[in-house]
Protein backbone atom coordinates (compact mmCIF):
# COMPACT_ATOMS: atom_id res chain seq x y z
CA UNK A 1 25.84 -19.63 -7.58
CA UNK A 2 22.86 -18.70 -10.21
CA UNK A 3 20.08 -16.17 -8.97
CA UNK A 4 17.96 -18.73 -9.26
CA UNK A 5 20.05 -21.04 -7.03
CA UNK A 6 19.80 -18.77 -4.34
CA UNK A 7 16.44 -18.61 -3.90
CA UNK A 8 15.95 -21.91 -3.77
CA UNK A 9 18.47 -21.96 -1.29
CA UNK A 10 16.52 -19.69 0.33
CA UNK A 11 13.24 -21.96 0.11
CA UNK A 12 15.09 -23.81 2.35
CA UNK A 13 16.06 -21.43 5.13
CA UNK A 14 12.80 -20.22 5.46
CA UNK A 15 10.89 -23.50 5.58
CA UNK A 16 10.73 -23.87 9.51
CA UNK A 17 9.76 -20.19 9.68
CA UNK A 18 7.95 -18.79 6.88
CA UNK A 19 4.58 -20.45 6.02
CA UNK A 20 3.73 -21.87 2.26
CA UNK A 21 0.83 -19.58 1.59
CA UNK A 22 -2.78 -20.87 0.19
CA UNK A 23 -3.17 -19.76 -3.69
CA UNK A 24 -6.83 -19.28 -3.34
CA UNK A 25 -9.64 -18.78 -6.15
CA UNK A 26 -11.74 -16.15 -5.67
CA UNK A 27 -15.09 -16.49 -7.48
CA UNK A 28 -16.41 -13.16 -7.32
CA UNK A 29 -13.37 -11.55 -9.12
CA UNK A 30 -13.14 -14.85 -11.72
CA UNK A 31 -16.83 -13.84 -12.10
CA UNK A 32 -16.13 -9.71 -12.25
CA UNK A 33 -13.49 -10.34 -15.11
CA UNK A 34 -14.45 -13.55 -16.73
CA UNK A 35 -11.19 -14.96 -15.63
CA UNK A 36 -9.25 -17.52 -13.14
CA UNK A 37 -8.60 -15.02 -10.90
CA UNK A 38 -6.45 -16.47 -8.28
CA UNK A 39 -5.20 -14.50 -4.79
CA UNK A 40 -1.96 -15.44 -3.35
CA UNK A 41 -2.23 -14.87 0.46
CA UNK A 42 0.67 -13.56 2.32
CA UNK A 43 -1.66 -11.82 4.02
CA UNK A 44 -1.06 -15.40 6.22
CA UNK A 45 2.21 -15.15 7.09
CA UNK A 46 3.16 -15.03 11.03
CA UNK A 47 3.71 -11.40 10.51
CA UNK A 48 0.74 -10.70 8.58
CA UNK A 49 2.84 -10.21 5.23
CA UNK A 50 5.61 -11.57 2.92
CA UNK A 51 8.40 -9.77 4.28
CA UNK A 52 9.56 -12.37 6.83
CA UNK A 53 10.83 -14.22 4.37
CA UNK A 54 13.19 -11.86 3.01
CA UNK A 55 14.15 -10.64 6.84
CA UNK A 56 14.63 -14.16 7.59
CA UNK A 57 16.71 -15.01 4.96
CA UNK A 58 19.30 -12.35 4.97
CA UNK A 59 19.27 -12.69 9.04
CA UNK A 60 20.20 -16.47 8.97
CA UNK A 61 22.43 -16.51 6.33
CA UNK A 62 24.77 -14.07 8.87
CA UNK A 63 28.35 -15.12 10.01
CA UNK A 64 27.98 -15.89 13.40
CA UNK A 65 30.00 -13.64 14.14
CA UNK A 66 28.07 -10.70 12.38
CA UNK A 67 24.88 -12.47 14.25
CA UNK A 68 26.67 -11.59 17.78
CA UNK A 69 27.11 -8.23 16.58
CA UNK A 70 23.46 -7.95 16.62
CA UNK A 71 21.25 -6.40 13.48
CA UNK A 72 19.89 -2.86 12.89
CA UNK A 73 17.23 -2.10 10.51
CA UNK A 74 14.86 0.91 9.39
CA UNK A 75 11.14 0.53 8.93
CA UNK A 76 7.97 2.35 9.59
CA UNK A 77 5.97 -1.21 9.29
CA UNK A 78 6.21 -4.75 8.01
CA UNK A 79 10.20 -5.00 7.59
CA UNK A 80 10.23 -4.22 10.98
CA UNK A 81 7.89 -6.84 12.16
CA UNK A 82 9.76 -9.05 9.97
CA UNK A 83 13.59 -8.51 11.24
CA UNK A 84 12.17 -8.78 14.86
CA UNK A 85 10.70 -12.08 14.01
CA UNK A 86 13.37 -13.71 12.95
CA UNK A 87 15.76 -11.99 15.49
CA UNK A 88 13.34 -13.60 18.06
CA UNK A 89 13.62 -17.22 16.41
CA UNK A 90 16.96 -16.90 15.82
CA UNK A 91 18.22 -15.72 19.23
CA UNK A 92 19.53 -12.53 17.81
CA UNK A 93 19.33 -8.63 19.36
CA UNK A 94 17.94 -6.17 17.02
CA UNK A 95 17.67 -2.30 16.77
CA UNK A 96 14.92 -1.20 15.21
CA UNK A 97 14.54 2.78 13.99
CA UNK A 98 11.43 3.65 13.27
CA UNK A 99 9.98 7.72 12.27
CA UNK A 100 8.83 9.61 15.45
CA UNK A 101 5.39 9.52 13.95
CA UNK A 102 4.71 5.67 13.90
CA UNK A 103 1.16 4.63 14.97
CA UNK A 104 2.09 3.65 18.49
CA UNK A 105 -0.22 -0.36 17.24
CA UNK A 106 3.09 -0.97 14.63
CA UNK A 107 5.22 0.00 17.69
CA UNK A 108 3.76 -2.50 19.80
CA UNK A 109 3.42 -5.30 16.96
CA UNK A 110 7.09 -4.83 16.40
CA UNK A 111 7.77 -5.51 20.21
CA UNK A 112 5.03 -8.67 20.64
CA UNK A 113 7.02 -9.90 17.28
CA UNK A 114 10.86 -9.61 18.65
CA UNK A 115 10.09 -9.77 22.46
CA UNK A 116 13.43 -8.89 24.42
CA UNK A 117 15.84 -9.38 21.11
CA UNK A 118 14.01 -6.12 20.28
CA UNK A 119 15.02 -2.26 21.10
CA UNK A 120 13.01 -0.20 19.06
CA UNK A 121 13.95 3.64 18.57
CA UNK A 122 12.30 6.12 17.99
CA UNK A 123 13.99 8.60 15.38
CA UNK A 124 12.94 11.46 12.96
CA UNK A 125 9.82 12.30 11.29
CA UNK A 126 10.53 10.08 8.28
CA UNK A 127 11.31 6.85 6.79
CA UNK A 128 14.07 8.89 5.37
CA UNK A 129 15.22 10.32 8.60
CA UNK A 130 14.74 7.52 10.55
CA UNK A 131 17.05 5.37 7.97
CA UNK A 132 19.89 8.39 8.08
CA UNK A 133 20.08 7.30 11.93
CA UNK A 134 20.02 3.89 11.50
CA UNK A 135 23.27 3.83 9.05
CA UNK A 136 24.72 6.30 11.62
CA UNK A 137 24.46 3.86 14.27
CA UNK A 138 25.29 0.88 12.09
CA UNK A 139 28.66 3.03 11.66
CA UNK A 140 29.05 3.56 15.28
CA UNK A 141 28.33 -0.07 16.77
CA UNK A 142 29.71 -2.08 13.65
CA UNK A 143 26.32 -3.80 13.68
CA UNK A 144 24.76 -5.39 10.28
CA UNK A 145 22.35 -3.73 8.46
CA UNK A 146 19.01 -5.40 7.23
CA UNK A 147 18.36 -3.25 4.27
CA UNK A 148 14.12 -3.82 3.30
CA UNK A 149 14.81 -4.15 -0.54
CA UNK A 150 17.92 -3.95 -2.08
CA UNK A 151 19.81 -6.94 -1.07
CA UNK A 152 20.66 -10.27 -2.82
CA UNK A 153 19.44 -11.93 0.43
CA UNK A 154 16.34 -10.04 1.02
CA UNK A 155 15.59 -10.60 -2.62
CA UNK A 156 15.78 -13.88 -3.08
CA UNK A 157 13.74 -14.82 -0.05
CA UNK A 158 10.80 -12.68 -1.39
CA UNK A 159 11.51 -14.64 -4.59
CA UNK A 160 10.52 -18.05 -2.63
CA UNK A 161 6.66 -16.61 -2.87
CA UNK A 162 7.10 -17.39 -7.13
CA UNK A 163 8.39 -20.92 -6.07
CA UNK A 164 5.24 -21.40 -4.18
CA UNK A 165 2.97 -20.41 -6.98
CA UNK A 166 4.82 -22.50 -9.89
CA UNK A 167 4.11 -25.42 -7.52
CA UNK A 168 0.28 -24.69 -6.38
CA UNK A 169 -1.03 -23.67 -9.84
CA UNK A 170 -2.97 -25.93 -11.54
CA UNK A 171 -2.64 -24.10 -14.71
CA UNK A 172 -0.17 -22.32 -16.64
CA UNK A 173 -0.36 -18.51 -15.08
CA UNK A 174 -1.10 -16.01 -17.96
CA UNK A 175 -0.86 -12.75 -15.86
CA UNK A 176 0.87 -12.20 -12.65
CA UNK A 177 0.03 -8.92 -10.46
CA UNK A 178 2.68 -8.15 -8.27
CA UNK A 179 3.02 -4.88 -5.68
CA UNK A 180 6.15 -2.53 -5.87
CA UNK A 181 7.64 -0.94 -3.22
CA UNK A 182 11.17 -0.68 -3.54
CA UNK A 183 10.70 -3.46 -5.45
CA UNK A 184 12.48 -6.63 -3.29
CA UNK A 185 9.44 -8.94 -4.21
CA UNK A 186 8.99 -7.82 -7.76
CA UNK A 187 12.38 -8.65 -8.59
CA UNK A 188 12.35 -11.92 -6.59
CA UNK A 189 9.23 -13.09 -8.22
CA UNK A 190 10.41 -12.08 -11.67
CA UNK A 191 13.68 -13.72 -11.16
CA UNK A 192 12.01 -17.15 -10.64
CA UNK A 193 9.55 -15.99 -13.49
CA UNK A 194 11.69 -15.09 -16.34
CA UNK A 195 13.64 -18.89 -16.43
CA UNK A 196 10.14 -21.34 -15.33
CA UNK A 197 7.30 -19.48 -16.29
CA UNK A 198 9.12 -16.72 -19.25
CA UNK A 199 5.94 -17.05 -20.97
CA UNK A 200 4.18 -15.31 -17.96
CA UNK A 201 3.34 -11.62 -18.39
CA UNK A 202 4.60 -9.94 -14.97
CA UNK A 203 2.41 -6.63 -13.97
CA UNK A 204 4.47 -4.70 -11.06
CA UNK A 205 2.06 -2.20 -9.56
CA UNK A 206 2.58 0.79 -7.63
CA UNK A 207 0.28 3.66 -5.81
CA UNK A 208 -0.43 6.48 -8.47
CA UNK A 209 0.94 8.60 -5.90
CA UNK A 210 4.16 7.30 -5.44
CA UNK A 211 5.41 5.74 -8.85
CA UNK A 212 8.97 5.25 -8.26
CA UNK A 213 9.67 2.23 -10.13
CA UNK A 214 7.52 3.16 -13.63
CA UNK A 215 9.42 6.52 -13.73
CA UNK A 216 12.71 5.14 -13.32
CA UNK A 217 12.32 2.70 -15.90
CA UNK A 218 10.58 5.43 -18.48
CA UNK A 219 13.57 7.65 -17.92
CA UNK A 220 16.06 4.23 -18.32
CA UNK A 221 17.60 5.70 -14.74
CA UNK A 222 16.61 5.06 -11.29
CA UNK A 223 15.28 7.76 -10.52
CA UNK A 224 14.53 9.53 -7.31
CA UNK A 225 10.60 11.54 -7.15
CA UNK A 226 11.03 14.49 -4.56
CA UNK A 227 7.09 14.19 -2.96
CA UNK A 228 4.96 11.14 -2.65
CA UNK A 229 1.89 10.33 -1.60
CA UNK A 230 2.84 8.06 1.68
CA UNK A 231 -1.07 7.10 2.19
CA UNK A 232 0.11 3.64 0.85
CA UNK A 233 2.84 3.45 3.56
CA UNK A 234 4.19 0.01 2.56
CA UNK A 235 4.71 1.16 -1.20
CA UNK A 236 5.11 4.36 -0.93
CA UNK A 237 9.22 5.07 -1.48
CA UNK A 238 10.83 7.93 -3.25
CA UNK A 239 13.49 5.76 -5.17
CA UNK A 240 13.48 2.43 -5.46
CA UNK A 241 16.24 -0.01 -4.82
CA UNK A 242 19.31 -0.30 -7.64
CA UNK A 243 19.21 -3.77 -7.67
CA UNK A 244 15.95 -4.28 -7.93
CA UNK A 245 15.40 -1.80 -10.50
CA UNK A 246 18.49 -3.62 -13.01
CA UNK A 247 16.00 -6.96 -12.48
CA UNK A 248 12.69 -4.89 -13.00
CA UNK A 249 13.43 -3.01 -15.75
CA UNK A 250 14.23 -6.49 -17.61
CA UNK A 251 11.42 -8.79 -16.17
CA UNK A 252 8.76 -6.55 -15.91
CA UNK A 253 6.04 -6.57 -18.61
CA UNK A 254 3.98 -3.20 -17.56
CA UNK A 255 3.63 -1.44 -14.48
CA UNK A 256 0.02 0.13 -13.31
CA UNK A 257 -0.45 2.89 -11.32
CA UNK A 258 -3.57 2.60 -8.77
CA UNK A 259 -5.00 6.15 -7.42
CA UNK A 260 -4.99 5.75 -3.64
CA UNK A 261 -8.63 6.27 -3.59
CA UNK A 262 -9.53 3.17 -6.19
CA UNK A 263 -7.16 1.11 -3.22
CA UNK A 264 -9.41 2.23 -0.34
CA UNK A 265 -12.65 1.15 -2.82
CA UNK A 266 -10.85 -2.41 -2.86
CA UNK A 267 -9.93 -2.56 0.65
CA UNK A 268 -13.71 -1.82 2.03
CA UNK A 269 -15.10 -4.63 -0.82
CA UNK A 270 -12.70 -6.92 -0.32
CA UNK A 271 -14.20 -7.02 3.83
CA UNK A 272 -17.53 -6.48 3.43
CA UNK A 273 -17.54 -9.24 0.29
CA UNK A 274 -14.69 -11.80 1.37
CA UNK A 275 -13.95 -11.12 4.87
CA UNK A 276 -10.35 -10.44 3.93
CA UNK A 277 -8.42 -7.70 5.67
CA UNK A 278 -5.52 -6.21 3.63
CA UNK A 279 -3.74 -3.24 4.42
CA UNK A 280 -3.34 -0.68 1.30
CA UNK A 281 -0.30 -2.08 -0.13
CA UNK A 282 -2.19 -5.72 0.19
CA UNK A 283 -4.78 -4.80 -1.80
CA UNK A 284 -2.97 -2.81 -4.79
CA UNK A 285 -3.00 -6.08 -7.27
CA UNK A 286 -6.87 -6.65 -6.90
CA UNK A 287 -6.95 -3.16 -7.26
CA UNK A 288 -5.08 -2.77 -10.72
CA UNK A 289 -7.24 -5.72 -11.86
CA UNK A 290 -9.99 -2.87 -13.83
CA UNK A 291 -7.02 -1.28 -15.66
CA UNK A 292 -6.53 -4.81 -17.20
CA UNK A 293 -10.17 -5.84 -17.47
CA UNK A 294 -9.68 -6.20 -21.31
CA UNK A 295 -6.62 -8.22 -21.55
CA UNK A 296 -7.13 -10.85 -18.42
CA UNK A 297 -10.28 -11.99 -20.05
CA UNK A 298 -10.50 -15.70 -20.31
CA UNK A 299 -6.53 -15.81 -18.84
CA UNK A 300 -5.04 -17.47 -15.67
CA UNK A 301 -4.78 -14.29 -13.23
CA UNK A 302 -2.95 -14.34 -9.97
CA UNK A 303 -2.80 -11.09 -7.69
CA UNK A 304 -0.31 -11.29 -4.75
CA UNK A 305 -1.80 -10.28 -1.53
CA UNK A 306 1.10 -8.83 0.43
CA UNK A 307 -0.27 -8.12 3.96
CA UNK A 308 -2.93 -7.18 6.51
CA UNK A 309 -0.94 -4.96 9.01
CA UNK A 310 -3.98 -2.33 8.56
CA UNK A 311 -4.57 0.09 11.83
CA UNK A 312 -7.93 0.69 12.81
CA UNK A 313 -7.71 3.80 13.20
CA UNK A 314 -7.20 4.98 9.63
CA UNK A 315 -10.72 3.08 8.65
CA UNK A 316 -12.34 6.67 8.62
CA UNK A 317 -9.48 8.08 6.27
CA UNK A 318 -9.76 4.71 4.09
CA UNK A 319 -13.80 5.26 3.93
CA UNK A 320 -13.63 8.68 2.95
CA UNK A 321 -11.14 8.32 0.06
CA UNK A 322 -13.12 5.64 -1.23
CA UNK A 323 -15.99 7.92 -1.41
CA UNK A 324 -14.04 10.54 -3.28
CA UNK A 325 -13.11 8.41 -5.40
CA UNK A 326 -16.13 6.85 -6.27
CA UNK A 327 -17.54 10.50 -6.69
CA UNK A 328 -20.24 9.77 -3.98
CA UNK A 329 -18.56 12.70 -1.61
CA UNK A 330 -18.39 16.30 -2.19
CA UNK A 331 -16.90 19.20 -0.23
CA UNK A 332 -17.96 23.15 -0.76
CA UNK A 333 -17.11 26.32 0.11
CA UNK A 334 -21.25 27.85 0.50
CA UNK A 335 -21.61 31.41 1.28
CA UNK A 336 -25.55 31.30 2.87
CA UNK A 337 -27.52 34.48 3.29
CA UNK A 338 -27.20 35.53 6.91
CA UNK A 339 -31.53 34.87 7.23
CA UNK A 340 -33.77 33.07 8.71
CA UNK A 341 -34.50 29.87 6.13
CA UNK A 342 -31.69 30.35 4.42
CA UNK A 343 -30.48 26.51 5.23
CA UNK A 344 -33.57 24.97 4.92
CA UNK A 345 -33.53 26.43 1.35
CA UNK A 346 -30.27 24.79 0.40
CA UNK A 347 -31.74 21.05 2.20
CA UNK A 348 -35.33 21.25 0.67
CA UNK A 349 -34.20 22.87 -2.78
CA UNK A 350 -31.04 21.69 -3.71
CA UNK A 351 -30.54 18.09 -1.67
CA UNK A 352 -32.07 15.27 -3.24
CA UNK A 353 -33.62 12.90 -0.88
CA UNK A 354 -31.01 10.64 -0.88
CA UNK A 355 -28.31 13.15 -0.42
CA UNK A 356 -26.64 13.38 3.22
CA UNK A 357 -25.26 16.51 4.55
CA UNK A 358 -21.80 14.90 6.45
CA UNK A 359 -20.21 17.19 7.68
CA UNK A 360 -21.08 21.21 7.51
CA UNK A 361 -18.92 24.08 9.56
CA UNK A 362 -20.48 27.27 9.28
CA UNK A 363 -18.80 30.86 10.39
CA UNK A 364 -21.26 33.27 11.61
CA UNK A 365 -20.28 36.85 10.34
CA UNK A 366 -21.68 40.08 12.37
CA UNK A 367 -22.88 42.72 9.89
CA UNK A 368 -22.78 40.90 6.85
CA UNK A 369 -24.97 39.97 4.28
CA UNK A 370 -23.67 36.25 3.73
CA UNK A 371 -21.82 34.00 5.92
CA UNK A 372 -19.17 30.97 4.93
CA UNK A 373 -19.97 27.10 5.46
CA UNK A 374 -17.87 24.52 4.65
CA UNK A 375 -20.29 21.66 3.43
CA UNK A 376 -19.42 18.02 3.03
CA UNK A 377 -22.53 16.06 0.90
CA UNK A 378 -22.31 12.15 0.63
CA UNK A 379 -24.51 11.09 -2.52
CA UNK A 380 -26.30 7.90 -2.75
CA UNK A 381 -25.33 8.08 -7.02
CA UNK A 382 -22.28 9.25 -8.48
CA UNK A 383 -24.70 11.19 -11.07
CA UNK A 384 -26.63 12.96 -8.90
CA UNK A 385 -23.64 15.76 -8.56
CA UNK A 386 -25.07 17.28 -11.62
CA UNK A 387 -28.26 17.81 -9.99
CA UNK A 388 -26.87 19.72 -7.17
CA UNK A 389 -24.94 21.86 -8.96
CA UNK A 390 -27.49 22.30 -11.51
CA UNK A 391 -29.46 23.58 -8.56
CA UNK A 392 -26.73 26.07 -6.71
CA UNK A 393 -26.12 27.85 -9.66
CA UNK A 394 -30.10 28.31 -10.76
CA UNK A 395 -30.67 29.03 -7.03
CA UNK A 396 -27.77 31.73 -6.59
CA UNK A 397 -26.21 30.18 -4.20
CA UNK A 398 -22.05 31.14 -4.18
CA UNK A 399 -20.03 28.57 -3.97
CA UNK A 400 -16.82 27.06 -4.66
CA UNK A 401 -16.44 23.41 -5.16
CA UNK A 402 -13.41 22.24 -2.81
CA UNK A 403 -12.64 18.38 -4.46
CA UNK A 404 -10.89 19.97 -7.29
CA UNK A 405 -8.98 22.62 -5.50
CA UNK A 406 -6.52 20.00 -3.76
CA UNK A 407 -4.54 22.88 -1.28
CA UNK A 408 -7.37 24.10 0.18
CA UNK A 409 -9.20 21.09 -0.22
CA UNK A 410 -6.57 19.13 2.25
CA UNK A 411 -6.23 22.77 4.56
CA UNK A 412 -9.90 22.40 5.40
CA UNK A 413 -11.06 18.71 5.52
CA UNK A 414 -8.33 16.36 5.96
């Protein structure tokens, strides 16, 4: 059967199960970039991203008797919401492994998604680790493995998202954005792509901190990166999958790297403007949209949306490196003279009026002529740094400037 076969074939498992996603303009990015810019929203899906439908397919294409055996998977996130899905439609018991250090909100949405067809266990520190069990215990209870990425199965369900979008767009599509994790969707989509729509210029995209895919096809070798940057948890992977990356490194026409920071921007504008919630690997296409500003100009643009599973909790971390990024927060080491006036100096002198002291931990020091503070200043204009600085140094103030010196930088504030 042709690749491309299969995908429709898996169009059709997926169609009771898996909703057909809106392709939605969105006029303030058309506007932005003088383009069509149009946002594919798997954001939608049941389980708030695309990866049901790869789940799903490889589930209920199963022998039945590999289905009794039950299926085992490893996932810190949406793979796992997916597999316990379609476990729970399909009647099917599923072991989940999951890293020790899993918000406990994906723990529970993996449980309210599988119900009783759903153990989940609790393994290891890492993806990594928790993965190493899960084969383990594949091993031991001869169950099936749901691998996230790199399966035929898996990829040719993620591939029914291109089949959707050759049959809502009401235009040729010029450029297509597309995430990359370990690369299941990208290949899927390109797949579909390179024999309906060759003429279509596919942009995978990956977090600057974890560029997995772009490496591997630079050095012509999959290639495995020893540290990553796992802020962008659903595309954040160390080595990409080997099938995916023989289909990538053919159908791909560029891949962008997006600093984590310029993903947090998007995130923030994209629910203050649209009222769209996307997790960080959701909003990496929109995001990669300004390194293309140029070329999409006047073009058919569609950015896939992959998913919404974002936690609360990290909205503090996703303001903050938004901030940095946009150089409207700064961090410094300040040594103050131990007297009286000392900090009102620094506030009335060298603050502008718009500036915002944020945060500010100061270590008294018995006998000494200065004392330490670690300052954190939140500026209204990214060009009002030079002021500041302009005014520590004529002031005499000593200081060391913390956003550039990244080890310390993470030892004291995040």
């Amino acid at each position: 059967m042709r690749l491309l076969d299969t995908i429709y074939q898996a169009q059709e498992n997926i169609k009771d199960v898996a909703i057909h996603t809106p392709l939605m303009k969105n006029e303030n990015l058309s506007e932005e970039f003088s383009a069509q810019v149009w946002l594919k929203r798997e954001d939608l899906q049941p389980v708030r991203s695309y990866k049901l439908r790869g789940a799903y397919n490889k589930i209920v294409s199963l022998e039945t008797s590999e289905k009794q055996k039950g299926v085992v998977c490893a996932s810190a996130g949406n793979h796992a919401q997916g597999v316990a899905y379609a476990c729970y439609k399909l009647h099917i018991k599923a072991t989940i492994f999951m890293p020790v250090t899993t918000p406990l909100q994906k723990i529970k949405q993996v449980k309210l998604f599988g119900k009783d067809k759903v153990e989940v266990v609790l393994k290891g520190d890492t993806f990594d680790e928790a993965f190493h069990y899960a084969s383990l215990f594949c091993n031991e209870q001869n169950s099936i493995f749901i691998h996230p990425f790199d399966d035929e199965k898996v990829i040719a369900g993620q591939g029914t998202v291109a089949l959707e979008l050759l049959e809502d767009a009401k235009s040729p599509i010029d450029y297509l954005f597309v995430p990359i994790g370990g690369g299941g969707l990208a290949a899927g989509v390109s797949l579909v792509f390179s024999q309906l729509s060759s003429n279509t210029k596919i942009i995978g995209v990956e977090p600057l901190g974890a560029a997995s895919m772009k490496i591997s096809i630079e050095n012509g070798s999959n290639t495995t990166l020893d540290d990553i940057d796992k802020f962008i948890d659903g595309a954040a992977v160390k080595r990409v999958g080997e099938k995916t990356f023989e289909i990538c490194k053919k159908s791909l026409y560029d891949v962008v790297l997006v600093p984590e920071g310029k993903v947090c921007t998007t995130i923030l504008r994209m629910y203050n403007e649209e009222a769209i919630v996307v997790e960080p690997a959701g909003a990496l296409t929109i995001a990669a949209l300004d390194f293309y500003k140029e070329q999409i100009k006047g073009k058919n643009v569609v950015c896939i949306v992959s998913g919404s599973n974002n936690d609360i909790t990290r909205t503090e971390e996703i303001k903050e490196r938004s901030l940095l990024y946009e150089g409207l927060k700064h961090y410094f080491i300040i040594n103050f003279p131990q007297r009286p006036g000392a900090l009102k100096e620094f506030v009335s002198e060298v603050l502008g009026k718009h500036d915002d002291i944020t945060y500010f931990q100061f270590s008294k020091k018995n006998n000494r002529e200065s004392g330490p503070a670690v300052v954190g200043i939140e500026l209204k204009h990214k060009k009002d740094f030079i002021k500041i600085e302009e005014q520590l140094k004529r002031r005499k103030f000593n200081y060391q400037y913390l956003n550039e010196n990244v080890d310390l930088f993470t030892h004291l504030i995040l």
